[in-house]
Protein backbone atom coordinates (compact mmCIF):
# COMPACT_ATOMS: atom_id res chain seq x y z
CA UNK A 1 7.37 -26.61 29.33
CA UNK A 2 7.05 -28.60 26.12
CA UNK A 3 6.56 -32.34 25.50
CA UNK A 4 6.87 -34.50 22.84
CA UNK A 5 5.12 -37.78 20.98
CA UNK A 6 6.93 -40.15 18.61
CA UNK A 7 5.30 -41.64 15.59
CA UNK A 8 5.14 -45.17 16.97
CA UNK A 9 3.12 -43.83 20.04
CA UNK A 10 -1.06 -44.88 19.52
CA UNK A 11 -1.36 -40.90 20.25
CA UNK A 12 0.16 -39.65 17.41
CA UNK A 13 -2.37 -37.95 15.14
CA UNK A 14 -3.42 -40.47 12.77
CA UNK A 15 -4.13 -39.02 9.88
CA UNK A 16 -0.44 -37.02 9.83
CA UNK A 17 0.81 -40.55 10.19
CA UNK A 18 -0.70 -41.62 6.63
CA UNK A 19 1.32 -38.75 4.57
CA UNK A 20 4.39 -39.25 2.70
CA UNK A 21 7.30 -38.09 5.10
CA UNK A 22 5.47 -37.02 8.48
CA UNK A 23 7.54 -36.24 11.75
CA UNK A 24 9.07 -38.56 13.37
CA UNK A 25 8.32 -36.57 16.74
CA UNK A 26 5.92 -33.95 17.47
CA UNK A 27 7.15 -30.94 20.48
CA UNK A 28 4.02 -29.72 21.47
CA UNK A 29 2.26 -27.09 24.54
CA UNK A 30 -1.03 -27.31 25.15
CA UNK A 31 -3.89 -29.25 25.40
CA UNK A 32 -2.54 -32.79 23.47
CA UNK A 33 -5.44 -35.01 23.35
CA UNK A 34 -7.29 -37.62 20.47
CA UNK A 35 -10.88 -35.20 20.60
CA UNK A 36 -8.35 -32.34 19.39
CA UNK A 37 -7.45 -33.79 16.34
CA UNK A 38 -10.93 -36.05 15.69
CA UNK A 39 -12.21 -32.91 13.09
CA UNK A 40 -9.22 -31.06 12.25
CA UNK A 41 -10.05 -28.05 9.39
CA UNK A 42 -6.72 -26.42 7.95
CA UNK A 43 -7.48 -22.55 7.15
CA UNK A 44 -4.59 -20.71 5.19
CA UNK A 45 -4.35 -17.65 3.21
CA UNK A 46 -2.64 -14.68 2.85
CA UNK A 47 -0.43 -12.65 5.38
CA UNK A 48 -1.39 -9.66 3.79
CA UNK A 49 -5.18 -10.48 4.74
CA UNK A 50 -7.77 -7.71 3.78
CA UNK A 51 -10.84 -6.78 5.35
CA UNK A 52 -12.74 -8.63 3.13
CA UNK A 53 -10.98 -11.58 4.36
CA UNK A 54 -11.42 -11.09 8.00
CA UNK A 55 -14.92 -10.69 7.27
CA UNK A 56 -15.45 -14.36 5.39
CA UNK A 57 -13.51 -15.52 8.93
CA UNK A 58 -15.74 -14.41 11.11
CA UNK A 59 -18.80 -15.62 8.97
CA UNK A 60 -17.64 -19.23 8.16
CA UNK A 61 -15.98 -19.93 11.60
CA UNK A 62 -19.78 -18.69 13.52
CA UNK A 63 -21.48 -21.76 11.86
CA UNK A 64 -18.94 -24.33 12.42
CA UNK A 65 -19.73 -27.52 14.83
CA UNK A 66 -18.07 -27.01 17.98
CA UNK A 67 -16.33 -30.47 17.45
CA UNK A 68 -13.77 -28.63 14.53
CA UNK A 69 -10.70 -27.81 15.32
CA UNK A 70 -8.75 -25.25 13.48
CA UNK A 71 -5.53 -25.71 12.24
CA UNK A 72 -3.15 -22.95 10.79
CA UNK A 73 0.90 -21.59 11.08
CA UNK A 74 0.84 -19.11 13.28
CA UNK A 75 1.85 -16.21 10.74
CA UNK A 76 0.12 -12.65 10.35
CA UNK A 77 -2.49 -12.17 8.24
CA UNK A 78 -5.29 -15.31 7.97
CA UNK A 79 -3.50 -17.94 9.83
CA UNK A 80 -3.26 -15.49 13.18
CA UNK A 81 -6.96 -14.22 12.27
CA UNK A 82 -8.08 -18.04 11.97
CA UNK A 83 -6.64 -18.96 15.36
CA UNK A 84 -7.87 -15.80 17.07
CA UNK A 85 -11.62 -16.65 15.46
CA UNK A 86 -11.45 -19.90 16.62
CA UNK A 87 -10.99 -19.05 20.09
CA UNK A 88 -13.75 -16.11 19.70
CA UNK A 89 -16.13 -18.79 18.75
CA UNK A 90 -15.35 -21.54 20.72
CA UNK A 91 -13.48 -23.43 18.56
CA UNK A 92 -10.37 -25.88 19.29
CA UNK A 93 -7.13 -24.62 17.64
CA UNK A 94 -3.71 -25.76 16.86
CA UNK A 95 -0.96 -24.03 15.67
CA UNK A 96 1.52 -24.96 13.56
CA UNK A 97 5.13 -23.69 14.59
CA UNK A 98 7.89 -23.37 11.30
CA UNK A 99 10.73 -23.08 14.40
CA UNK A 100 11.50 -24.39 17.65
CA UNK A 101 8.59 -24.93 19.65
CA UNK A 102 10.06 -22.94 22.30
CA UNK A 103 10.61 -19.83 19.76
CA UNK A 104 7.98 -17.98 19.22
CA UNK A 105 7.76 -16.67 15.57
CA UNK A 106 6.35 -14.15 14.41
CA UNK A 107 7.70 -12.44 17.74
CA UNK A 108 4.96 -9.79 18.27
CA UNK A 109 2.59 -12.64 18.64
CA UNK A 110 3.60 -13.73 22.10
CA UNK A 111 -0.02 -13.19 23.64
CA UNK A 112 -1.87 -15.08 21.01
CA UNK A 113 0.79 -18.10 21.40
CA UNK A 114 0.09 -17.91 25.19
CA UNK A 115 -4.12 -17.65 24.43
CA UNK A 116 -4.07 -20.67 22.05
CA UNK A 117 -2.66 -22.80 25.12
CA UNK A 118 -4.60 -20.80 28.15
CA UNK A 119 -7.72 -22.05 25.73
CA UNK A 120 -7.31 -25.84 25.73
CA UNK A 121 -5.59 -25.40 22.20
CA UNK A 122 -2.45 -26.68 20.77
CA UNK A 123 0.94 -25.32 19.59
CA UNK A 124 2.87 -28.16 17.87
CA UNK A 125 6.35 -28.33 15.82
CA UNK A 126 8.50 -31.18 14.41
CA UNK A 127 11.23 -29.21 15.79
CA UNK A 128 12.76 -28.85 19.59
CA UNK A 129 13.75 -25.82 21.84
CA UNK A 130 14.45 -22.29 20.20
CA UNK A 131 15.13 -23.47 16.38
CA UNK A 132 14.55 -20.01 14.50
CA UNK A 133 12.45 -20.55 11.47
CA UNK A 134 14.32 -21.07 7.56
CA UNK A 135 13.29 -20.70 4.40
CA UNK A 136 13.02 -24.47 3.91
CA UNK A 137 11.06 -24.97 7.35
CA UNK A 138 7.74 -23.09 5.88
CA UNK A 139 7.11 -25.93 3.39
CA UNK A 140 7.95 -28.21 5.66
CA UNK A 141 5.57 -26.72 8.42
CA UNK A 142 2.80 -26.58 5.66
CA UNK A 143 3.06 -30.60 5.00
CA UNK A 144 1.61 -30.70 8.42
CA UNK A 145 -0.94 -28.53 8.26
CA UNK A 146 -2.00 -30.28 5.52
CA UNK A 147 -1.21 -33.24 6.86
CA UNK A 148 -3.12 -33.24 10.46
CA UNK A 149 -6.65 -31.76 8.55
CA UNK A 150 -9.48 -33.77 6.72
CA UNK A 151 -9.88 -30.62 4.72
CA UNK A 152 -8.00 -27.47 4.07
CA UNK A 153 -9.80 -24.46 3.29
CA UNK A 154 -7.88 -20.78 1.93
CA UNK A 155 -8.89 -17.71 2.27
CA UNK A 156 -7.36 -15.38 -0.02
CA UNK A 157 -4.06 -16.13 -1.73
CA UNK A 158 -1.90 -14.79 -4.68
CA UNK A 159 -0.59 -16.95 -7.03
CA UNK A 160 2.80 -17.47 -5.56
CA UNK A 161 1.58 -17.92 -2.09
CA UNK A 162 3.02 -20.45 0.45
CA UNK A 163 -0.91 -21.46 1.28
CA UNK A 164 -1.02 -22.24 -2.17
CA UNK A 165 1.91 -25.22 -1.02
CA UNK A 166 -0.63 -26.37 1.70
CA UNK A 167 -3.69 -26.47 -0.21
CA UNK A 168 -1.37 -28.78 -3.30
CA UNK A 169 -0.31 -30.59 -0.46
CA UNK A 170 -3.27 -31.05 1.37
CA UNK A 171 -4.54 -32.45 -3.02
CA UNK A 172 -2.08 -34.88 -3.31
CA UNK A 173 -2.82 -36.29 0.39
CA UNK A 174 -5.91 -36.81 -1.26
CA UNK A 175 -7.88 -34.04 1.25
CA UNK A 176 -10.13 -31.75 -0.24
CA UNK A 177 -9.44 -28.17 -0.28
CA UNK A 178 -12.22 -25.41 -0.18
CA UNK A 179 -11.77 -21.96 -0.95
CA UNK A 180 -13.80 -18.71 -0.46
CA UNK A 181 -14.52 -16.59 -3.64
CA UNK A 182 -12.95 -13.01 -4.09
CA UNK A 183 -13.07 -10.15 -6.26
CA UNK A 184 -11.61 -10.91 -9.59
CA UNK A 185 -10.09 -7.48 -9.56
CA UNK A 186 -7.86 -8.75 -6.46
CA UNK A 187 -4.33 -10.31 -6.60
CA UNK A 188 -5.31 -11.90 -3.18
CA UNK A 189 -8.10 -14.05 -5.52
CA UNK A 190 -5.36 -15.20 -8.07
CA UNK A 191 -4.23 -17.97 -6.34
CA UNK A 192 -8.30 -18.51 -5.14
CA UNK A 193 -9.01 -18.67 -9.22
CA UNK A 194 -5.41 -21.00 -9.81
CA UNK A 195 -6.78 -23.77 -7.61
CA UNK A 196 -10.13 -23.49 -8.55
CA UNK A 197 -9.70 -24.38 -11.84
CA UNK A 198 -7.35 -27.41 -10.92
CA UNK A 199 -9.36 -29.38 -7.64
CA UNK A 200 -10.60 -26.75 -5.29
CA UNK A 201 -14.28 -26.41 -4.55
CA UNK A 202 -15.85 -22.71 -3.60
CA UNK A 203 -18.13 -22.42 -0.55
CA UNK A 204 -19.40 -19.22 1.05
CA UNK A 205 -20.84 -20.78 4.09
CA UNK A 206 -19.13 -23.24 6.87
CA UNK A 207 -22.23 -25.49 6.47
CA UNK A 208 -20.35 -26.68 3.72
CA UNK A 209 -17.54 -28.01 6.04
CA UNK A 210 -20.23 -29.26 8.60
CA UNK A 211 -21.98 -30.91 6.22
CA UNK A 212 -18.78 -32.70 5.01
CA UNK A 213 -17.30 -33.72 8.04
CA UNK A 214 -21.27 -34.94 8.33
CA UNK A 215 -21.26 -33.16 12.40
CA UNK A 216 -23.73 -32.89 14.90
CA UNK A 217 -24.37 -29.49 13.80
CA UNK A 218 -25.18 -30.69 10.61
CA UNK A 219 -27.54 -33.44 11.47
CA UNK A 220 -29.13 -31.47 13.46
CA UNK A 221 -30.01 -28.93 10.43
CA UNK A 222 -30.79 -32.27 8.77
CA UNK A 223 -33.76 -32.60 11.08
CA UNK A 224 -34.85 -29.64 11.88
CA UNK A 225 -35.41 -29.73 7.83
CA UNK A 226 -37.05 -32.81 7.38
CA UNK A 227 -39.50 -31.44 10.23
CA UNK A 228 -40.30 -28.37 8.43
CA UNK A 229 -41.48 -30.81 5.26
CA UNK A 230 -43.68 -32.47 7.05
């Protein structure tokens, strides 16, 4: 059964409250709670993922801090990889619903909807019931992904790609967006290279994000450092 929060509640996520035109009402399932959205990391990219995506996944999400939570949209391809990684790794996760938060879209992903909430995660939309999802509902999904995240990071794109929307977004929210180098022989790295050269910055690690969201996980590499100098 599905709930819902209204922007003038002191629960609403606070940092989707600071964008231009957030939702005036979140439906949500799941595990709805301030801790969830303290360190919230966006992760886009493209539905037609590769291998070599699924492999940059795995490695960035298995040095996160526990304390991120993953956000994505729920479709095939990175977004259902992120959410599935996140879970694998002990990671919060919220996903992002383009329809009705009682429709579940793409339909063949039933079980992973149903894991993200057995796992203390979140599925959240700005829209009610069984809404199926429109054309115009994907950007307007992505605004919240962007929205909800200190930082966005995307993981293989072309240069037309709807993650491309979130990570310009997640720019003019004044976030910072992160992307993963790919081959330059690759139409899933166009969109990589297209952001690059306007305000992304390239990481190949996710000691990058700890270190920006300054975590416990990153302190603690801080020290263990400092004691190896001396």
């Amino acid at each position: 059964m599905s709930r819902f929060i209204d922007i003038q509640s002191q629960d609403y996520p606070c940092l989707l409250k600071e964008i231009r035109d957030p939702p005036s009402r979140l439906y949500y399932k799941g595990n709805f709670c301030s801790d969830i959205f303290a360190n919230c990391v966006s992760v886009v990219g493209s539905r037609n993922m590769s291998d070599y995506g699924r492999e940059v996944i795995h490695h960035i999400f298995s040095t996160l801090d526990k304390s991120i939570t993953i956000v994505s949209g729920f479709m095939t391809g990175v977004d259902a990889e992120a959410h599935k990684q996140a879970i694998k790794h002990g990671l919060k996760t919220i996903a992002v619903m383009p329809c009705g938060i009682d429709f579940i879209h793409p339909g063949n992903q039933t079980d992973l909807y149903n894991e993200i909430i057995c796992n203390n995660g979140l599925v959240i939309s700005e829209y009610d019931n069984d809404m199926k999802a429109e054309v115009w509902t994907y950007p307007r999904r992505d605004r919240i992904v962007a929205g909800l995240s200190k930082l966005t990071l995307v993981v293989e794109a072309t240069s037309n790609s709807g993650s491309l929307i979130t990570a310009r977004l997640a720019n003019l929210y004044n976030r910072n967006v992160f992307v993963v180098p790919g081959s330059i022989f690759s139409d899933l790295s166009k969109g990589i290279i297209e952001i690059s050269n306007e305000f992304a910055r390239s990481i190949d690690s996710g000691l990058y994000i700890n270190e920006f969201l300054n975590t416990k996980c990153n302190k603690e590499e801080k020290s263990r450092h400092q004691m190896m100098i001396f």
